[in-house]
N, C-alpha and C. Protein backbone atom coordinates (compact mmCIF):
# COMPACT_ATOMS: atom_id res chain seq x y z
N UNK A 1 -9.64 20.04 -11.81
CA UNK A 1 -9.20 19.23 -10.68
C UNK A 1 -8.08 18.28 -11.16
N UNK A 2 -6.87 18.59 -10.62
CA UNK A 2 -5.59 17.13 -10.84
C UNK A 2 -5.94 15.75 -10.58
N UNK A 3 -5.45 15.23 -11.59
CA UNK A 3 -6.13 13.63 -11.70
C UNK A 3 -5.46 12.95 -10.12
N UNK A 4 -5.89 11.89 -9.44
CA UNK A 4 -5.74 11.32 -8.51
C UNK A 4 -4.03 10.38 -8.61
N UNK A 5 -3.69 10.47 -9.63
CA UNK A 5 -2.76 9.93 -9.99
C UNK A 5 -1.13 11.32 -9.35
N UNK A 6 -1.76 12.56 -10.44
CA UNK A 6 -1.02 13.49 -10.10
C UNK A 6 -0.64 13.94 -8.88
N UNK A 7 -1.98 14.03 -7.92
CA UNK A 7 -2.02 14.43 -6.82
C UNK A 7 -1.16 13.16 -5.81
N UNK A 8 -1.56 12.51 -5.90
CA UNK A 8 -0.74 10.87 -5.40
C UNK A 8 1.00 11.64 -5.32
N UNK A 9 1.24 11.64 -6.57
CA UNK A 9 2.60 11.77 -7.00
C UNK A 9 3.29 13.27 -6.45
N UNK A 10 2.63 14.25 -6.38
CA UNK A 10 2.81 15.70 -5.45
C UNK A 10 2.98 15.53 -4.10
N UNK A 11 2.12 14.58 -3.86
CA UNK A 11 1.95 14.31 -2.22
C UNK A 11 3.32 14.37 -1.79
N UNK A 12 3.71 12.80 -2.04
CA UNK A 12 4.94 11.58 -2.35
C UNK A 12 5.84 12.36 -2.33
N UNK A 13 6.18 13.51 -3.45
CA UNK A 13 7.14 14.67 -3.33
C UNK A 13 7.81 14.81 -2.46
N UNK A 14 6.55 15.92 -1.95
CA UNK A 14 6.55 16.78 -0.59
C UNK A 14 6.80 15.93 0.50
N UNK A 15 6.23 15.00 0.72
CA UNK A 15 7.08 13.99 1.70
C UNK A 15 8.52 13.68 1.44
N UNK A 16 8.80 13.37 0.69
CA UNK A 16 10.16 12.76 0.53
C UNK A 16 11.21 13.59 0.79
N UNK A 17 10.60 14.84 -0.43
CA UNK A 17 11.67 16.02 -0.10
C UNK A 17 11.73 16.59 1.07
N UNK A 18 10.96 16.30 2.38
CA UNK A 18 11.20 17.23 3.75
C UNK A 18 12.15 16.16 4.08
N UNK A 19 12.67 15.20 3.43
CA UNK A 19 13.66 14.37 4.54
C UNK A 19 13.28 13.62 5.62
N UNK A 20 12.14 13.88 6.09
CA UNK A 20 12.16 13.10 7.68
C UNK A 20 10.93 12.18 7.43
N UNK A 21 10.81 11.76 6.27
CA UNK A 21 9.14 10.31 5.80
C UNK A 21 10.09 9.66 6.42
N UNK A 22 9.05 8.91 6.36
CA UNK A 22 9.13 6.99 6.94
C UNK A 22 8.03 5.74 6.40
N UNK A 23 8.15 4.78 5.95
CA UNK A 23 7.17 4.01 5.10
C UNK A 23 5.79 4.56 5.54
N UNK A 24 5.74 4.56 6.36
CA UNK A 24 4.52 4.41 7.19
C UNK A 24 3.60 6.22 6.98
N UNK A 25 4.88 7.55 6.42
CA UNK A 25 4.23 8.69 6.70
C UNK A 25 3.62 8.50 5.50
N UNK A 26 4.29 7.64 4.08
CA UNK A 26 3.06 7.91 2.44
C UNK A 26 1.90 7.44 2.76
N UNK A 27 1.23 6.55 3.30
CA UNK A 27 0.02 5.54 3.51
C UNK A 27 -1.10 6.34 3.53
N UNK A 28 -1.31 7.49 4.07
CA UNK A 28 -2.49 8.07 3.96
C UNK A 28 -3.03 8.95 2.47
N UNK A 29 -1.46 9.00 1.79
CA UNK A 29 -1.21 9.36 0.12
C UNK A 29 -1.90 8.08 -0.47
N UNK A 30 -1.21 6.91 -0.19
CA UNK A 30 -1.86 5.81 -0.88
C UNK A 30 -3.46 5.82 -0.64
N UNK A 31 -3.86 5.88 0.86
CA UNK A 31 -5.52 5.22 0.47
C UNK A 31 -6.04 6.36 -0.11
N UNK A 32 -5.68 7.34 -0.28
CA UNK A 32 -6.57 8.36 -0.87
C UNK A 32 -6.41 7.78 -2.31
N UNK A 33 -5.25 7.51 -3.17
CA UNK A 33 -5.16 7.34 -4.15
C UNK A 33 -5.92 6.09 -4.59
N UNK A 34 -5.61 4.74 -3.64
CA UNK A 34 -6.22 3.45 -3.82
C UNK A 34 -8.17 4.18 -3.70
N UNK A 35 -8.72 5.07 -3.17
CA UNK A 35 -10.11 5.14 -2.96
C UNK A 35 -10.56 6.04 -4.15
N UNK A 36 -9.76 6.87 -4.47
CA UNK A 36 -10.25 7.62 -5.97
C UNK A 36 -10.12 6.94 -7.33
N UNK A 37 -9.18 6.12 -7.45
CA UNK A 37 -9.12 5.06 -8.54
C UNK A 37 -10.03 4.02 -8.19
N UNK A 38 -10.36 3.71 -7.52
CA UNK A 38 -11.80 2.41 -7.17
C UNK A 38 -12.36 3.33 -5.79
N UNK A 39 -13.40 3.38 -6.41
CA UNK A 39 -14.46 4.45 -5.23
C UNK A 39 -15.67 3.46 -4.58
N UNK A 40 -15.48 2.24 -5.29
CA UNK A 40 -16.58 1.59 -4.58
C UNK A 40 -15.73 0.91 -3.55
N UNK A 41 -14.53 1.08 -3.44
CA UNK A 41 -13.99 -0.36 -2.49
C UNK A 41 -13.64 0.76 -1.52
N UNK A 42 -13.15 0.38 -0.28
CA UNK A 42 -12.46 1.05 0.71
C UNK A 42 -11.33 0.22 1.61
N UNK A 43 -10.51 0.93 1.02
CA UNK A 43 -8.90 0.67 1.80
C UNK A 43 -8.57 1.08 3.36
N UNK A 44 -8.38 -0.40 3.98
CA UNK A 44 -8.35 -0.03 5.68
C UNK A 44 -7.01 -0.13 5.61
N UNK A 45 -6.34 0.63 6.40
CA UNK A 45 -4.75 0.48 6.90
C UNK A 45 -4.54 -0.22 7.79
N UNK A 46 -3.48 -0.71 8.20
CA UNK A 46 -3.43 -1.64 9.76
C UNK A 46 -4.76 -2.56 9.89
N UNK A 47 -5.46 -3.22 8.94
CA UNK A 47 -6.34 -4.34 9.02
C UNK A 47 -6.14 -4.89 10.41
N UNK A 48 -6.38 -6.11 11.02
CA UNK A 48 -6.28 -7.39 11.82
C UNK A 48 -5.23 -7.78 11.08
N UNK A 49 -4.48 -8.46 12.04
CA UNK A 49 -3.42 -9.38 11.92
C UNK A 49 -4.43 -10.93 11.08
N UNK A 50 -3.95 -11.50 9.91
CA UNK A 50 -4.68 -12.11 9.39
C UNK A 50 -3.19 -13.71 9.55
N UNK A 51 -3.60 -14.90 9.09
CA UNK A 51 -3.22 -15.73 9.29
C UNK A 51 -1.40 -15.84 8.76
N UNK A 52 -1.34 -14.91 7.47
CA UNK A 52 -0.30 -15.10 6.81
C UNK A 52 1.06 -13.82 7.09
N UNK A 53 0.08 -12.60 8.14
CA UNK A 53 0.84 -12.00 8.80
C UNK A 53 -0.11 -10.49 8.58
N UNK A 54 0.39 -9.54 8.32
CA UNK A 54 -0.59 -8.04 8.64
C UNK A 54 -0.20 -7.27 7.42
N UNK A 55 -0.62 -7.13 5.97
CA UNK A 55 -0.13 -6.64 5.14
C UNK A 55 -0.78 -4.83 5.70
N UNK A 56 -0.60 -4.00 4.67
CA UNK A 56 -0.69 -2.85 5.41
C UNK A 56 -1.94 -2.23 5.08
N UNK A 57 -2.73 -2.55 3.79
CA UNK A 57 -3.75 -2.61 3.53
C UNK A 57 -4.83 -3.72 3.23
N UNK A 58 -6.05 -3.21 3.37
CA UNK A 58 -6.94 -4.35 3.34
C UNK A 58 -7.49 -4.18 2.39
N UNK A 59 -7.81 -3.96 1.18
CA UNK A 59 -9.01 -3.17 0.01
C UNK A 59 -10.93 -4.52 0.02
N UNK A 60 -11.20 -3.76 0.76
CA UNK A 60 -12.75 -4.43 0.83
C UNK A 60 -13.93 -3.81 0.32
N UNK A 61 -14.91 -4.76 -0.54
CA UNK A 61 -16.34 -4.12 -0.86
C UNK A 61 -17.14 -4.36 0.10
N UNK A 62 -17.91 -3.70 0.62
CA UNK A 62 -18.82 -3.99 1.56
C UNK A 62 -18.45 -5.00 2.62
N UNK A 63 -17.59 -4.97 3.24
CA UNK A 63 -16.92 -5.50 4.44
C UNK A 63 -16.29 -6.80 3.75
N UNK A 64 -16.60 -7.18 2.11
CA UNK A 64 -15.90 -8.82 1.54
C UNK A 64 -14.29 -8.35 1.07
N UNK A 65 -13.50 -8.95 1.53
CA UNK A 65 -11.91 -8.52 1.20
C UNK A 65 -11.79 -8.94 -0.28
N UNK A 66 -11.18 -7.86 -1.20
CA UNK A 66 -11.11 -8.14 -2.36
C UNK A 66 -9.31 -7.72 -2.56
N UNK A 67 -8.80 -7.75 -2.05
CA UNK A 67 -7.34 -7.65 -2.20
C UNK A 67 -6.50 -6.78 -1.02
N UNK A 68 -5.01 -6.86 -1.14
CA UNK A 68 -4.55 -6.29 0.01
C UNK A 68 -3.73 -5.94 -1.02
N UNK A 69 -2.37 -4.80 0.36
CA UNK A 69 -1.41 -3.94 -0.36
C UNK A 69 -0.48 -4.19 1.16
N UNK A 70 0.58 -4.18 0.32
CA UNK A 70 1.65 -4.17 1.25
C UNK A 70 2.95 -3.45 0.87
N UNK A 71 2.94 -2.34 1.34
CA UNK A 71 3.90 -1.05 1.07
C UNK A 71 5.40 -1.14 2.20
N UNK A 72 6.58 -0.96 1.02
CA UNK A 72 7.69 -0.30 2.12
C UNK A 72 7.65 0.88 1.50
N UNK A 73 9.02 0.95 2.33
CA UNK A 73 9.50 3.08 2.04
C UNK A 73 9.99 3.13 0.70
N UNK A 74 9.99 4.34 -0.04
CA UNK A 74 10.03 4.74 -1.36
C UNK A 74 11.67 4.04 -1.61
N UNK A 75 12.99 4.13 -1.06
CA UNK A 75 13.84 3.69 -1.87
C UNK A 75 14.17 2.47 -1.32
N UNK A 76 13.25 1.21 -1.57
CA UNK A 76 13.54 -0.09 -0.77
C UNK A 76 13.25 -0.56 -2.18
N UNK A 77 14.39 -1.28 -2.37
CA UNK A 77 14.47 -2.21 -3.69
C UNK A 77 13.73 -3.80 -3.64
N UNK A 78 12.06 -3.59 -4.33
CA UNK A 78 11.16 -4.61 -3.71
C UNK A 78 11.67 -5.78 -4.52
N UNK A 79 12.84 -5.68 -4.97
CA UNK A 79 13.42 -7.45 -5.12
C UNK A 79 14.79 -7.96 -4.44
N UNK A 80 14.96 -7.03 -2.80
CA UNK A 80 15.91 -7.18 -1.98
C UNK A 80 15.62 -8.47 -1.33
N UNK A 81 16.33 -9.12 -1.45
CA UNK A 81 16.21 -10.83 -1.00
C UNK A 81 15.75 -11.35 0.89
N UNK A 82 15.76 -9.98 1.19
CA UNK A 82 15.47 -10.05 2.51
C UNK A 82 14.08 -9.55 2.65
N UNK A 83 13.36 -9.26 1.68
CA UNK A 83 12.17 -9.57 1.57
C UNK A 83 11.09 -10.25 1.33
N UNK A 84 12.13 -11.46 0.70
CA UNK A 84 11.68 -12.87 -0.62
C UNK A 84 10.57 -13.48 0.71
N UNK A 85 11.10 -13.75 1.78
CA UNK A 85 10.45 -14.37 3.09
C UNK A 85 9.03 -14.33 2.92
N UNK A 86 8.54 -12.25 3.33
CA UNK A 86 7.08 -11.82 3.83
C UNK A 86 6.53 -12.04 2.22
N UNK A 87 7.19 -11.57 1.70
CA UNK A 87 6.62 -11.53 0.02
C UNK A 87 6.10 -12.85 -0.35
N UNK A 88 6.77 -13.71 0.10
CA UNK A 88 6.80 -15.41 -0.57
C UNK A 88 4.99 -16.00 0.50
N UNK A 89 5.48 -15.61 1.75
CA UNK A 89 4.11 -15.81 2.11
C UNK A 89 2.83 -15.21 1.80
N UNK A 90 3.20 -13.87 1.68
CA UNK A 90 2.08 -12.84 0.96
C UNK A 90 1.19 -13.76 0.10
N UNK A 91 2.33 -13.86 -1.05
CA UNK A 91 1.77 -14.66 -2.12
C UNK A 91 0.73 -15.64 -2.34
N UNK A 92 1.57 -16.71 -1.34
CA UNK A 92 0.91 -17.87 -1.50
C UNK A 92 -0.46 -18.30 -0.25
N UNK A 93 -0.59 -16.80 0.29
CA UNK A 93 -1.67 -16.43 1.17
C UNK A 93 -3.00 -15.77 0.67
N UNK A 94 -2.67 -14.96 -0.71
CA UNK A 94 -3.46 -13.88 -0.49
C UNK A 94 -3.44 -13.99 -2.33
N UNK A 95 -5.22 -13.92 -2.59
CA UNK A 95 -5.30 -13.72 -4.37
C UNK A 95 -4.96 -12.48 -4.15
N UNK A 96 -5.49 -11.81 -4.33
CA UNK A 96 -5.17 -10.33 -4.88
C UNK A 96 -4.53 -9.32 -3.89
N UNK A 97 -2.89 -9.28 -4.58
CA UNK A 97 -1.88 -8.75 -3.71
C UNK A 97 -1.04 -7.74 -4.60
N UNK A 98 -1.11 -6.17 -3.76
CA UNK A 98 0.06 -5.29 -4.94
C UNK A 98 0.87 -5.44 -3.70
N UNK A 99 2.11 -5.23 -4.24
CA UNK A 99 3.07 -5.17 -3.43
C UNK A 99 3.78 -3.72 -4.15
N UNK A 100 4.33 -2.98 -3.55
CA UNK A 100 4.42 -1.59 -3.61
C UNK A 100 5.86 -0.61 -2.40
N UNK A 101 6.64 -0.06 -3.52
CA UNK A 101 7.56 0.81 -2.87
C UNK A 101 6.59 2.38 -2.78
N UNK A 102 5.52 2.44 -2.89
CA UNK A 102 4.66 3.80 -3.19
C UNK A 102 5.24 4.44 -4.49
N UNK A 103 5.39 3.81 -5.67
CA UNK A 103 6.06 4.67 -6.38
C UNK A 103 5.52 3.03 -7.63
């Protein structure tokens, strides 16, 4: 069986290379990947809108939030200054935060 890592990264591929992804088509690549690398937690997509804004994942143990994820599209340069904004609040909202081009 291909490690969860590999498979992640095949997915990602095949998306990219048909040309027509959009941030939003890797996400179901990610929670599979975020749920096989930690199998006890479970990654919700599109959470609730939470106080500091709607990151794109929620990663929770038993309904207690233990970190979030907040993904753009694969060639978005995550230190483009027009991101500093959501990122800067992310931050200073949320302990445990990946921030992520899916890659």
């Amino acid at each position: 069986m291909p490690h969860p890592i590999s498979q992640y990264i095949t997915e990602l591929n095949a998306l990219y290379r048909a040309g027509n992804a959009t941030e939003h088509s890797y996400l179901p690549a990610l929670k599979i990947l975020l749920e096989a690398l930690m199998p006890r937690y479970t990654a919700t997509n599109e959470p609730k809108r939470i106080a500091c804004g709607a990151p794109d994942y929620i990663i929770t143990d038993r309904n207690f939030a233990v970190g979030y994820v907040e993904a753009k599209d694969i060639p978005v340069n995550l230190s483009d200054s027009s991101l500093k904004e959501q990122f800067d609040r992310y931050r200073h909202s949320l302990d445990n935060l990946i921030i992520t081009n899916y890659l």
